[in-house]
N, C-alpha and C. Protein backbone atom coordinates (compact mmCIF):
# COMPACT_ATOMS: atom_id res chain seq x y z
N UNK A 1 -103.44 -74.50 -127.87
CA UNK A 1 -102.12 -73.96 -127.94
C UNK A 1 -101.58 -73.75 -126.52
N UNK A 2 -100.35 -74.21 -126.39
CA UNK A 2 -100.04 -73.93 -124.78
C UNK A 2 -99.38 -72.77 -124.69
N UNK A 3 -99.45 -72.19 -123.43
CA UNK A 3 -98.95 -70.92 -122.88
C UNK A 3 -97.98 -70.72 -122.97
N UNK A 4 -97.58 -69.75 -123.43
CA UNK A 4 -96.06 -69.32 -122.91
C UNK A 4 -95.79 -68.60 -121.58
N UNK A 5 -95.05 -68.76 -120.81
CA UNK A 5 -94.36 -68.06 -119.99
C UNK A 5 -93.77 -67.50 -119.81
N UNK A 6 -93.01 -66.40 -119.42
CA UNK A 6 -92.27 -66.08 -119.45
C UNK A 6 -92.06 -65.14 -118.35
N UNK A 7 -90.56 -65.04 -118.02
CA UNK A 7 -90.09 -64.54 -116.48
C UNK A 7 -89.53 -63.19 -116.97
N UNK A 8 -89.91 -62.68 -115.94
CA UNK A 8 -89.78 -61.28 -115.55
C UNK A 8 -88.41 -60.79 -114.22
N UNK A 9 -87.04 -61.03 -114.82
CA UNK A 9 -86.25 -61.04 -114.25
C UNK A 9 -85.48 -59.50 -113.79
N UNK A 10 -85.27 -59.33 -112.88
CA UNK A 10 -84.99 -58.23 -112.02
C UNK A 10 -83.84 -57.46 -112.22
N UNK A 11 -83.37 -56.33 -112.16
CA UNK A 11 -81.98 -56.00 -112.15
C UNK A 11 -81.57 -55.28 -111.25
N UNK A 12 -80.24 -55.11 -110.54
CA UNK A 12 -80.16 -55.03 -108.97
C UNK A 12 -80.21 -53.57 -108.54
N UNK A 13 -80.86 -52.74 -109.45
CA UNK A 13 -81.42 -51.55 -109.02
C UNK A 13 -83.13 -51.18 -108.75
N UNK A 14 -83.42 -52.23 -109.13
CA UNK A 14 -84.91 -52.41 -109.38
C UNK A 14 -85.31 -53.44 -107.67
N UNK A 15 -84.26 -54.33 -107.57
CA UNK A 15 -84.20 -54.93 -106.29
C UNK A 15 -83.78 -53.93 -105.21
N UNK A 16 -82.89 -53.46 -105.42
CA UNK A 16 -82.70 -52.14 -104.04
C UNK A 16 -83.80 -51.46 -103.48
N UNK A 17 -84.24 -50.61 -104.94
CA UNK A 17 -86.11 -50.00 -105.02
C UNK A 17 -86.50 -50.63 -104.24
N UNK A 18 -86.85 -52.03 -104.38
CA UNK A 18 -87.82 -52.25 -103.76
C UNK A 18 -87.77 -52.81 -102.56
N UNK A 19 -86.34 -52.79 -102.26
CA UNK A 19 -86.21 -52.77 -100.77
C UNK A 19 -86.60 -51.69 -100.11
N UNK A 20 -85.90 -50.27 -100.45
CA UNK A 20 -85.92 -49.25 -100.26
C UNK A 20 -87.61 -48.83 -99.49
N UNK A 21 -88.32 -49.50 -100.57
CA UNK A 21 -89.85 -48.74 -100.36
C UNK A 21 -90.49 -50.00 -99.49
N UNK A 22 -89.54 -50.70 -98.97
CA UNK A 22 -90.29 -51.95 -98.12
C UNK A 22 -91.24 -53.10 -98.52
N UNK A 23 -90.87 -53.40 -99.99
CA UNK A 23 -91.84 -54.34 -100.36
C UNK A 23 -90.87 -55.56 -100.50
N UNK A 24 -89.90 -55.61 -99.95
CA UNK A 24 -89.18 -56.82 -100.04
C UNK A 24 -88.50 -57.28 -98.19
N UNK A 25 -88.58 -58.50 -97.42
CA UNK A 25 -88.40 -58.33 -96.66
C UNK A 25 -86.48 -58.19 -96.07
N UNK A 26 -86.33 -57.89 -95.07
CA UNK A 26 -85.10 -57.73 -95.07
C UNK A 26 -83.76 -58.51 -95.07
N UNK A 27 -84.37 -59.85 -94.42
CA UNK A 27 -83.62 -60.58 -94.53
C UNK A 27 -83.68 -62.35 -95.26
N UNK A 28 -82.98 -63.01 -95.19
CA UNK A 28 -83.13 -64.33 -95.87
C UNK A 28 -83.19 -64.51 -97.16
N UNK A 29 -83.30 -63.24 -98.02
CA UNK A 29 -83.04 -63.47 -99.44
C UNK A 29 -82.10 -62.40 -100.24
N UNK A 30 -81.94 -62.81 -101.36
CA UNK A 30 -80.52 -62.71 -102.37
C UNK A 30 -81.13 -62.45 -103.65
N UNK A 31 -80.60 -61.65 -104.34
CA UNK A 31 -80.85 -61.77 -105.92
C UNK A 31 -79.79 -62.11 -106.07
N UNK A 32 -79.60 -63.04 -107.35
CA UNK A 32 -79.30 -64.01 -108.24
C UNK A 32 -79.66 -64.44 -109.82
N UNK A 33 -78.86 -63.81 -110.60
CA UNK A 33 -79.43 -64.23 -111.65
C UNK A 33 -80.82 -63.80 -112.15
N UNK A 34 -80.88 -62.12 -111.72
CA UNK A 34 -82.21 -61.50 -111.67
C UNK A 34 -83.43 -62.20 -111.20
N UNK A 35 -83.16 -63.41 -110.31
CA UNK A 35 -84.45 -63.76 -109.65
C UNK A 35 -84.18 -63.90 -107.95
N UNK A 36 -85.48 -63.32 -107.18
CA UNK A 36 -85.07 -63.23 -105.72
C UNK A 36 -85.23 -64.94 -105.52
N UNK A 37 -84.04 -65.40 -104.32
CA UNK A 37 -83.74 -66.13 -104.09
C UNK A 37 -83.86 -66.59 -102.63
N UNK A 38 -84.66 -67.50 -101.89
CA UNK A 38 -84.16 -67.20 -100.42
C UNK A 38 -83.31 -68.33 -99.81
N UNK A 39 -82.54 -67.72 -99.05
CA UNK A 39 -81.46 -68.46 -98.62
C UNK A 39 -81.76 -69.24 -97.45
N UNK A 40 -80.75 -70.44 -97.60
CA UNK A 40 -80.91 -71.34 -96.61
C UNK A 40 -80.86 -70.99 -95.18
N UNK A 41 -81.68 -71.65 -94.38
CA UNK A 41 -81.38 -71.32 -93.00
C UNK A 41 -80.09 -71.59 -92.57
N UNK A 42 -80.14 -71.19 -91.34
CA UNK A 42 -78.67 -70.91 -90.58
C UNK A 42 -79.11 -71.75 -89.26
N UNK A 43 -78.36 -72.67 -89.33
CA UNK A 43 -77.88 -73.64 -87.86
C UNK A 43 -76.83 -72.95 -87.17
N UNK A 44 -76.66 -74.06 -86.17
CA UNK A 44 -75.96 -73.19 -85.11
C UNK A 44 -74.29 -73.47 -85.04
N UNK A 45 -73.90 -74.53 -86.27
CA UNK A 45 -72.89 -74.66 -86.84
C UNK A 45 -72.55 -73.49 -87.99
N UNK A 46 -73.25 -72.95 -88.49
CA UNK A 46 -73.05 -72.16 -89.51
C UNK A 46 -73.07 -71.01 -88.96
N UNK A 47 -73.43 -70.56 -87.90
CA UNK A 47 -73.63 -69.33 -86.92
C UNK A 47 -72.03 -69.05 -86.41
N UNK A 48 -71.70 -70.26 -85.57
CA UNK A 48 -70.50 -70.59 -85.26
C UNK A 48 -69.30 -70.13 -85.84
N UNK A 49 -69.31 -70.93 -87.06
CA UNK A 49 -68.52 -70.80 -88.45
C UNK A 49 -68.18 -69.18 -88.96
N UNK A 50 -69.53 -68.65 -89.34
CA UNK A 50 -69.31 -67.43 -88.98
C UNK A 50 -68.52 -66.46 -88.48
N UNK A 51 -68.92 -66.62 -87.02
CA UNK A 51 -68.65 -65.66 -86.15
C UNK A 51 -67.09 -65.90 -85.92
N UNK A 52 -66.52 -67.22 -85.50
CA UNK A 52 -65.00 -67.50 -85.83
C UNK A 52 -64.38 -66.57 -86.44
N UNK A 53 -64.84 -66.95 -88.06
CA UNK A 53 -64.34 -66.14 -88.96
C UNK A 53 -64.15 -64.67 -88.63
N UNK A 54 -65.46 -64.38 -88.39
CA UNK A 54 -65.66 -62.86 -88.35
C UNK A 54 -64.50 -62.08 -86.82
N UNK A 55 -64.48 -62.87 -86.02
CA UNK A 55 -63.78 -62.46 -84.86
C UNK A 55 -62.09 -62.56 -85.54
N UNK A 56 -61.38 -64.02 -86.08
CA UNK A 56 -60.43 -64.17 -86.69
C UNK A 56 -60.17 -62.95 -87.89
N UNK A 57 -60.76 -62.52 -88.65
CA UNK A 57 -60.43 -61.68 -89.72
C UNK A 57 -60.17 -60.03 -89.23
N UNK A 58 -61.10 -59.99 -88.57
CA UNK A 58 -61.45 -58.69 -87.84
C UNK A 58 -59.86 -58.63 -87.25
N UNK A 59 -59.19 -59.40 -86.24
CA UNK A 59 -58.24 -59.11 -85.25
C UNK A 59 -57.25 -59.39 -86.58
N UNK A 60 -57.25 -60.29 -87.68
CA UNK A 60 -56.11 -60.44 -88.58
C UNK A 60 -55.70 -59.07 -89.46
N UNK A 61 -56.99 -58.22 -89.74
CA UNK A 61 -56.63 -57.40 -90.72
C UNK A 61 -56.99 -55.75 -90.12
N UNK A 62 -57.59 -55.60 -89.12
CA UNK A 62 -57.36 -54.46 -88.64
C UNK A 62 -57.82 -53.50 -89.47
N UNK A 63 -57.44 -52.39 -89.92
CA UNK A 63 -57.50 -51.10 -90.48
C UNK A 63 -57.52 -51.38 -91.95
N UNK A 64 -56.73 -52.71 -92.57
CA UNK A 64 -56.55 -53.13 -93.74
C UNK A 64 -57.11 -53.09 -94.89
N UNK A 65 -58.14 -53.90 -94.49
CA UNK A 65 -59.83 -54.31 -94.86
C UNK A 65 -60.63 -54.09 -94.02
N UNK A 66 -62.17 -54.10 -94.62
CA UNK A 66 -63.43 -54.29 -93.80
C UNK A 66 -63.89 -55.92 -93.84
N UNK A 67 -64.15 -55.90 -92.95
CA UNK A 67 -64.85 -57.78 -92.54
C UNK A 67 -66.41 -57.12 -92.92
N UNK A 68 -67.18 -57.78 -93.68
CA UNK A 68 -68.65 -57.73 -94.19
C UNK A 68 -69.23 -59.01 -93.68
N UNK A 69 -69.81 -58.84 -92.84
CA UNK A 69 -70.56 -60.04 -92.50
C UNK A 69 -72.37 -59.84 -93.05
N UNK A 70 -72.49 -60.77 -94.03
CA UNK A 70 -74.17 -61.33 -94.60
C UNK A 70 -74.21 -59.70 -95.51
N UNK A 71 -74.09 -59.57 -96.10
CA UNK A 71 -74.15 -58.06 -96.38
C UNK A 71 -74.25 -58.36 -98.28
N UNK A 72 -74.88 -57.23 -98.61
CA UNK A 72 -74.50 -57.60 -100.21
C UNK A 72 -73.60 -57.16 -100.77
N UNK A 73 -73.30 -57.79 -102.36
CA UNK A 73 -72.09 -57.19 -102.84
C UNK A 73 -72.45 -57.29 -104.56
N UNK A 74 -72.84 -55.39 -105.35
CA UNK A 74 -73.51 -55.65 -106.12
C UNK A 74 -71.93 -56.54 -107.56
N UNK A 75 -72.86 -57.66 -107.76
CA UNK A 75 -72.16 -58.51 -108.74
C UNK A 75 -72.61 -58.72 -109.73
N UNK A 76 -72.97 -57.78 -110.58
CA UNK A 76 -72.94 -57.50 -112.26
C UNK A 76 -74.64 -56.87 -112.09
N UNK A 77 -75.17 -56.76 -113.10
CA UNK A 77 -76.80 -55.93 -113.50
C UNK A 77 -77.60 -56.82 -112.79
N UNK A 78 -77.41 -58.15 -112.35
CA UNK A 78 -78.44 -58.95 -112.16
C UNK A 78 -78.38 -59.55 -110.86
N UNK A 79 -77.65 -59.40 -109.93
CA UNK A 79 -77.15 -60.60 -108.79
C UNK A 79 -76.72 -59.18 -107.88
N UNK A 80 -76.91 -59.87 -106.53
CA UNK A 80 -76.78 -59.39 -105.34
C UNK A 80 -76.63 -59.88 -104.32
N UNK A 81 -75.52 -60.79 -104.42
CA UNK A 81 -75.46 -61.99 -103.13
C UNK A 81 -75.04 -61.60 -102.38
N UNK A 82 -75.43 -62.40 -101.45
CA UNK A 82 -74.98 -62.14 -99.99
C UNK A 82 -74.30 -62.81 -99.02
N UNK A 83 -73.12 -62.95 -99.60
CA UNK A 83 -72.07 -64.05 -99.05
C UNK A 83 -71.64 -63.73 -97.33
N UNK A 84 -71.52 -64.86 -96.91
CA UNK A 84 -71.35 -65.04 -95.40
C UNK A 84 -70.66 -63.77 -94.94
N UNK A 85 -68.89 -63.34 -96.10
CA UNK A 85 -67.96 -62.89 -95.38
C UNK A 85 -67.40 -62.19 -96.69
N UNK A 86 -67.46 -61.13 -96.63
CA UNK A 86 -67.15 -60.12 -97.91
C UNK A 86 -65.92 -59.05 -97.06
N UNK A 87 -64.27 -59.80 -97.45
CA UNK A 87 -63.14 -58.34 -97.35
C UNK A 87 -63.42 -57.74 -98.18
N UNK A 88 -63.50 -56.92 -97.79
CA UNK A 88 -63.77 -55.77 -98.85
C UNK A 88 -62.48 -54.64 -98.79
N UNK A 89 -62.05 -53.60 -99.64
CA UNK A 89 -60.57 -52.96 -100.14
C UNK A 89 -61.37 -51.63 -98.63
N UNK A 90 -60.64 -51.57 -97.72
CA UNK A 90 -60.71 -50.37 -96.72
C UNK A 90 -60.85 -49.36 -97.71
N UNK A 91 -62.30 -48.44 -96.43
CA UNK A 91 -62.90 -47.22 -96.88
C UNK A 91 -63.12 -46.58 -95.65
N UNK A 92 -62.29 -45.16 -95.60
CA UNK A 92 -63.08 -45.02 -94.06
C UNK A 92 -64.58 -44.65 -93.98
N UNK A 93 -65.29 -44.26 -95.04
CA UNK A 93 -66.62 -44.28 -94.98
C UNK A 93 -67.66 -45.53 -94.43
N UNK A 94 -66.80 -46.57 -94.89
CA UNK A 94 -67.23 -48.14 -94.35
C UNK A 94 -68.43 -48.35 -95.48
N UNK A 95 -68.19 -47.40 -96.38
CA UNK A 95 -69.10 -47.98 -97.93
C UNK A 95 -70.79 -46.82 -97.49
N UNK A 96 -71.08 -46.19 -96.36
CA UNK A 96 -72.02 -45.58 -96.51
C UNK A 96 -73.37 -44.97 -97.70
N UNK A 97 -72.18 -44.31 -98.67
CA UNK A 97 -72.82 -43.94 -99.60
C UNK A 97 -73.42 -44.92 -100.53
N UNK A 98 -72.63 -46.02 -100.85
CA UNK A 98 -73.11 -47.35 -101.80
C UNK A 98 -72.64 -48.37 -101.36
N UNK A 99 -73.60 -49.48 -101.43
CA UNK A 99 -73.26 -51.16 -101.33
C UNK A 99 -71.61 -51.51 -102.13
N UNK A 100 -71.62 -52.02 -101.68
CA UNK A 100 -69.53 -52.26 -102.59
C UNK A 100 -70.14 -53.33 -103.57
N UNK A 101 -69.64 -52.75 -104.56
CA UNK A 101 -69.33 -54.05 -105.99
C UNK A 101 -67.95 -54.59 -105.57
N UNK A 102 -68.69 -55.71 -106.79
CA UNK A 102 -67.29 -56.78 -107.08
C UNK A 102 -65.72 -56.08 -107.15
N UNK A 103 -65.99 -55.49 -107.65
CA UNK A 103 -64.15 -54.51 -107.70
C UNK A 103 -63.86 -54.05 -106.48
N UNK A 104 -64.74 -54.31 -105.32
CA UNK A 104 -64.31 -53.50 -103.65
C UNK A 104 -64.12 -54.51 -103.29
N UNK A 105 -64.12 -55.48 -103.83
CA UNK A 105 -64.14 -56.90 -102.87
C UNK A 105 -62.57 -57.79 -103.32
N UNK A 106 -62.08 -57.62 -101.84
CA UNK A 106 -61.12 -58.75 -102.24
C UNK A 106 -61.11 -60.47 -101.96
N UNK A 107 -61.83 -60.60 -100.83
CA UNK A 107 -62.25 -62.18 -101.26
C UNK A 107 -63.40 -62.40 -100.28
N UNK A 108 -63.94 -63.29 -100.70
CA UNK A 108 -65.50 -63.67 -100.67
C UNK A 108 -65.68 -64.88 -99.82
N UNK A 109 -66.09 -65.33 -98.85
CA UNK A 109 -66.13 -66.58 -98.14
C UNK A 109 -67.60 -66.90 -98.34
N UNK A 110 -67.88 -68.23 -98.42
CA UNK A 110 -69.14 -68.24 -97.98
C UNK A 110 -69.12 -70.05 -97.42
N UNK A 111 -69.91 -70.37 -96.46
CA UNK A 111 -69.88 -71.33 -95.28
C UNK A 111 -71.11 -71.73 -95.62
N UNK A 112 -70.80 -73.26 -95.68
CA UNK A 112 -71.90 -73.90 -96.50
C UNK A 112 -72.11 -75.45 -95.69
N UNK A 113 -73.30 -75.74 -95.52
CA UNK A 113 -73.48 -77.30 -94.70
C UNK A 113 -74.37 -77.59 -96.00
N UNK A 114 -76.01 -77.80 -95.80
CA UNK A 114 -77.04 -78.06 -97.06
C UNK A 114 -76.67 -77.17 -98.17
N UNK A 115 -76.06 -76.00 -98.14
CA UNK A 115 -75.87 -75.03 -99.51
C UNK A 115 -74.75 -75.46 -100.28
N UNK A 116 -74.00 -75.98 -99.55
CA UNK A 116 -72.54 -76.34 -100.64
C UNK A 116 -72.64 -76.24 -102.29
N UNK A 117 -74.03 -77.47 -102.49
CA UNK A 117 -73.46 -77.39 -104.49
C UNK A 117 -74.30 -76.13 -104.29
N UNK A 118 -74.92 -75.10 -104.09
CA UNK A 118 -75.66 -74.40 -104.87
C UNK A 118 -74.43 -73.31 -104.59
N UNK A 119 -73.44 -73.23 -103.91
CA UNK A 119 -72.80 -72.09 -103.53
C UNK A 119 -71.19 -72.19 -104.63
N UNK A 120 -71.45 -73.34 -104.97
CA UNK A 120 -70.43 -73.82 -105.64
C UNK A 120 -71.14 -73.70 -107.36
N UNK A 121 -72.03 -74.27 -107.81
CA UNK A 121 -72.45 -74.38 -108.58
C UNK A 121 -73.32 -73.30 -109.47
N UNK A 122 -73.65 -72.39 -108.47
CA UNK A 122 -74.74 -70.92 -108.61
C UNK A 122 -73.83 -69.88 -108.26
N UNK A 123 -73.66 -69.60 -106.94
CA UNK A 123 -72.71 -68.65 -106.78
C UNK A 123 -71.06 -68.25 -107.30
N UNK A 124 -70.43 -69.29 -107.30
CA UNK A 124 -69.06 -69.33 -107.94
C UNK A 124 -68.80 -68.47 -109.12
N UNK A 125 -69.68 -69.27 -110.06
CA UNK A 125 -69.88 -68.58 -111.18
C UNK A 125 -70.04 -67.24 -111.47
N UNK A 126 -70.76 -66.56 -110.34
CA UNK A 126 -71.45 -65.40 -110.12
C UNK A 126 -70.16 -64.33 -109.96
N UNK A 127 -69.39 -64.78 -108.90
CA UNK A 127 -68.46 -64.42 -108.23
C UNK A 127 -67.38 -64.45 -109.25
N UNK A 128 -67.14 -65.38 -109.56
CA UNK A 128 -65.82 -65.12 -110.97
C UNK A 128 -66.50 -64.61 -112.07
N UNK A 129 -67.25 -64.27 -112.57
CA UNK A 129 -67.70 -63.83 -113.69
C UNK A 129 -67.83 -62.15 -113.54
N UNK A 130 -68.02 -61.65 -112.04
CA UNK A 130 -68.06 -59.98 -111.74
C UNK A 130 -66.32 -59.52 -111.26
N UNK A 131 -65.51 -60.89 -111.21
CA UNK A 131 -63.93 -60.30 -111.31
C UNK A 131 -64.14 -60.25 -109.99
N UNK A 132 -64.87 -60.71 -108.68
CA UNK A 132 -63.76 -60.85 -107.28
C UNK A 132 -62.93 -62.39 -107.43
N UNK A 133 -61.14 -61.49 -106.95
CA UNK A 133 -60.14 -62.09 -107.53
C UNK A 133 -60.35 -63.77 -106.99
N UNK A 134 -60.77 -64.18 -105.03
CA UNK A 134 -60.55 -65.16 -104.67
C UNK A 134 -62.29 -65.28 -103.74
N UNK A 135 -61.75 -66.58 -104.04
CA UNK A 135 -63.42 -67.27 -103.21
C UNK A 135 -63.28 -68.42 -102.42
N UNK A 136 -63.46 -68.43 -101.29
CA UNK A 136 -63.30 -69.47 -100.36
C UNK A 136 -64.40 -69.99 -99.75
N UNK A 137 -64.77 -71.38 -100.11
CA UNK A 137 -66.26 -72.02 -100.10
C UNK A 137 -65.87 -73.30 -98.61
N UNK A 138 -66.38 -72.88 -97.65
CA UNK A 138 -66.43 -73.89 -96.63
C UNK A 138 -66.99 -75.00 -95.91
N UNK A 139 -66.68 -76.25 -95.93
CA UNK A 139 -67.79 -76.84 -96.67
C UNK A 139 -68.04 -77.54 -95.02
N UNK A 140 -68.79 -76.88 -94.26
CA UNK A 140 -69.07 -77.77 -93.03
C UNK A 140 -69.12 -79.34 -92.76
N UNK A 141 -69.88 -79.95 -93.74
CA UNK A 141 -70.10 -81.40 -93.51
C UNK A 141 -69.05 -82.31 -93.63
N UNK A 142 -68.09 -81.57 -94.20
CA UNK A 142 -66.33 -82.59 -94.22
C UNK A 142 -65.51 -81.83 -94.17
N UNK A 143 -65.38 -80.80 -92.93
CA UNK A 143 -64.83 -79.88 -92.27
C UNK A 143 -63.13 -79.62 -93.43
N UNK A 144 -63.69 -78.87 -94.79
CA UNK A 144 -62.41 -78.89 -95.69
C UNK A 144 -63.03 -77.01 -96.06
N UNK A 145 -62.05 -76.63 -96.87
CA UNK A 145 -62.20 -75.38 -97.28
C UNK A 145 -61.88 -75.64 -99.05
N UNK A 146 -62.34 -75.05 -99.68
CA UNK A 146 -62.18 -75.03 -101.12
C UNK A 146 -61.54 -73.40 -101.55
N UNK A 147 -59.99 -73.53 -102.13
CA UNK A 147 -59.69 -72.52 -101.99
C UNK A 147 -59.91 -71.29 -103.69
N UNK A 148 -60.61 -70.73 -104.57
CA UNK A 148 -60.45 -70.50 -105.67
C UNK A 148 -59.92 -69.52 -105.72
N UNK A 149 -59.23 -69.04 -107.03
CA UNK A 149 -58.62 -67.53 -107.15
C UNK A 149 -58.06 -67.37 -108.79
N UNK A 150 -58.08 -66.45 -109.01
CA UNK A 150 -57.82 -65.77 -110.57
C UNK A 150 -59.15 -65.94 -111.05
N UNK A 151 -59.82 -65.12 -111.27
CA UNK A 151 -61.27 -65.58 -112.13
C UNK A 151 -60.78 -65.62 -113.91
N UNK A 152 -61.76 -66.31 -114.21
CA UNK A 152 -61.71 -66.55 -115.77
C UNK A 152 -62.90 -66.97 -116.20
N UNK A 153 -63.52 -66.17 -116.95
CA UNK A 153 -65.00 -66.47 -117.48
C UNK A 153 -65.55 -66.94 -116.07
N UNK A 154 -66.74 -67.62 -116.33
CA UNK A 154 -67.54 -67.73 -115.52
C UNK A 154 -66.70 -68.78 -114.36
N UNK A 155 -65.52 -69.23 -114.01
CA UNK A 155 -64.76 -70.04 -113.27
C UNK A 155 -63.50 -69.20 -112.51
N UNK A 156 -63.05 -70.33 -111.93
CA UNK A 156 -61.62 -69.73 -111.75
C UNK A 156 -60.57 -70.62 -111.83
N UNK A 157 -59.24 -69.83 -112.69
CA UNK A 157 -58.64 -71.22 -112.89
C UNK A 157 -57.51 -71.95 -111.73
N UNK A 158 -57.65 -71.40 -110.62
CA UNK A 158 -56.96 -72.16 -109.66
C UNK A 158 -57.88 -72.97 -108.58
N UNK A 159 -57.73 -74.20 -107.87
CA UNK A 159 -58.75 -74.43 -107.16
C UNK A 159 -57.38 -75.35 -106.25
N UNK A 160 -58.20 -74.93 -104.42
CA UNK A 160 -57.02 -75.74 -103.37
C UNK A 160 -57.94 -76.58 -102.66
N UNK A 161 -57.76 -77.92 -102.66
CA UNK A 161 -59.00 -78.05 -100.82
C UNK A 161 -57.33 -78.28 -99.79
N UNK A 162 -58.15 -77.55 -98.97
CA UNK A 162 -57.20 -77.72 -97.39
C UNK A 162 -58.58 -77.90 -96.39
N UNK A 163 -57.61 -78.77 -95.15
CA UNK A 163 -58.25 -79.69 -94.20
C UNK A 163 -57.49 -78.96 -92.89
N UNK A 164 -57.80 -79.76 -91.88
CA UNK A 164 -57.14 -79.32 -90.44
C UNK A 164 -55.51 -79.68 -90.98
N UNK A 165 -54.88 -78.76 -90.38
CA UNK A 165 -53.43 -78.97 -90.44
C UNK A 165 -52.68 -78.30 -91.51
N UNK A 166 -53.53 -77.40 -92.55
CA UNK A 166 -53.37 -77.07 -93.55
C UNK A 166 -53.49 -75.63 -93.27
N UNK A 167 -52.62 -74.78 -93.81
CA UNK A 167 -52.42 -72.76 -93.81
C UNK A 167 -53.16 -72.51 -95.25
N UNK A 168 -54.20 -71.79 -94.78
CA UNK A 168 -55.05 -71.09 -95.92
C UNK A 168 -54.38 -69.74 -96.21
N UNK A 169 -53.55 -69.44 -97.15
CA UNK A 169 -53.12 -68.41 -97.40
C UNK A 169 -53.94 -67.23 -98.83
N UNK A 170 -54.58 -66.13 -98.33
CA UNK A 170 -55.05 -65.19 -99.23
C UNK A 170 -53.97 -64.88 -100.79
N UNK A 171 -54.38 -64.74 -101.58
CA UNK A 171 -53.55 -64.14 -102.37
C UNK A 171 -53.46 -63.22 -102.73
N UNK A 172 -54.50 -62.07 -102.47
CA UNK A 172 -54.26 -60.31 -102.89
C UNK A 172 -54.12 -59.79 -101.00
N UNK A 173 -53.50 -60.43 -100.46
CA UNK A 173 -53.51 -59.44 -99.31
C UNK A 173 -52.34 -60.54 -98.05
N UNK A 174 -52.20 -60.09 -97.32
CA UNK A 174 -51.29 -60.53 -96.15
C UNK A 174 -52.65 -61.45 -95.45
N UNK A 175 -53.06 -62.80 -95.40
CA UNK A 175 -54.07 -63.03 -94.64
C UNK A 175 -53.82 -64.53 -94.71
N UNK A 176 -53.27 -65.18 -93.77
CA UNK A 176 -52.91 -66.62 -93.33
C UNK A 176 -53.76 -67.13 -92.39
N UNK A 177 -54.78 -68.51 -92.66
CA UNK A 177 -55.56 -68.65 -91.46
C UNK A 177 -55.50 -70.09 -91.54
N UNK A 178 -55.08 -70.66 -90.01
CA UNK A 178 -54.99 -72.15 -90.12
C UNK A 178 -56.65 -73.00 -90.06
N UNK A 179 -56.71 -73.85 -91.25
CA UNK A 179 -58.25 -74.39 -91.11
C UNK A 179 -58.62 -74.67 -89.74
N UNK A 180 -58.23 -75.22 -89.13
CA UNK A 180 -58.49 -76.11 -87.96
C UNK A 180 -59.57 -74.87 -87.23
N UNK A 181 -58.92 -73.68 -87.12
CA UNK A 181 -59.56 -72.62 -86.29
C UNK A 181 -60.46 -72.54 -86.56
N UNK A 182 -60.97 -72.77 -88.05
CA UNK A 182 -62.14 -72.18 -88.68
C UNK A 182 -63.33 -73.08 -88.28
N UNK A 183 -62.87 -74.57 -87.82
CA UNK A 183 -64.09 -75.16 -87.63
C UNK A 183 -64.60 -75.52 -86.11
């Protein structure tokens, strides 16, 4: 008779724990779909990409929002990703007391070279399904941006690609950024 298996999937209080008590290391991985996940390395294009961003958003929105750089954002009982670039709705606490859920978050970036389908294909879903409104997936290897927004079930039903020459405009907030900068 063959074995059964069966997985023993996590829920993102049970993952905190066990950060908390140090049995999980600190960086390079994600829960997902109640299973820890570790994330792709970071080149020095994706570092880049980043930090752009992070310098661009920071001087764009000021007092507005918080710029979250690699940080988590709890997204339903089971997932805890950790997207590149999390605005999050201004707190002057800067979120101290708790990690920000999906409802603190107004849009989600995440910068992708080897991760693209999994960020598109795994995460997306993740992300529209916990209700953050917009998601902007950047896709290094054909220097384009994928723009999503309105979630609906596990999708979202608007989708933009913009290229160099093209104004990425936010839709829950004042936030215009020309691609070109971004790469």
């Amino acid at each position: 008779m063959p074995v059964q298996i069966t997985k023993r999937l996590l829920t993102v209080t049970e993952y905190q724990k066990m950060g908390e008590v140090g049995i999980l290391q600190e960086q390079g991985i994600e829960l997902i779909n109640g299973e820890i996940v570790e994330m792709s390395p970071v080149g020095s294009k994706h570092l880049a990409c980043v930090n752009k961003l992070n310098a661009l958003l920071c001087a764009m929105l000021g007092e507005k929002a918080i710029v979250s750089v690699q940080n988590p954002v709890i997204a339903g009982d089971n997932s805890a990703p950790e997207p590149d670039i999390s605005i999050l709705k201004y707190r002057k606490d800067f979120y101290v007391s708790k990690v920000p859920y999906a409802k603190d978050v107004l849009l989600v970036i995440e910068v992708a070279d080897s991760s693209f389908e999994y960020d598109r294909t795994i995460k997306l879903p993740i992300y529209a399904q916990s209700g953050i409104p917009e998601y902007w997936l950047i896709n290094l290897e054909k220097d384009e941006i994928e723009a999503y927004w309105e979630p609906a079930g596990n999708t979202y039903r608007f989708r933009e690609l913009l290229r160099a020459g093209d104004v990425l405009a936010a839709r829950g907030m004042e936030l215009e950024v020309e691609v070109g900068e971004v790469f």
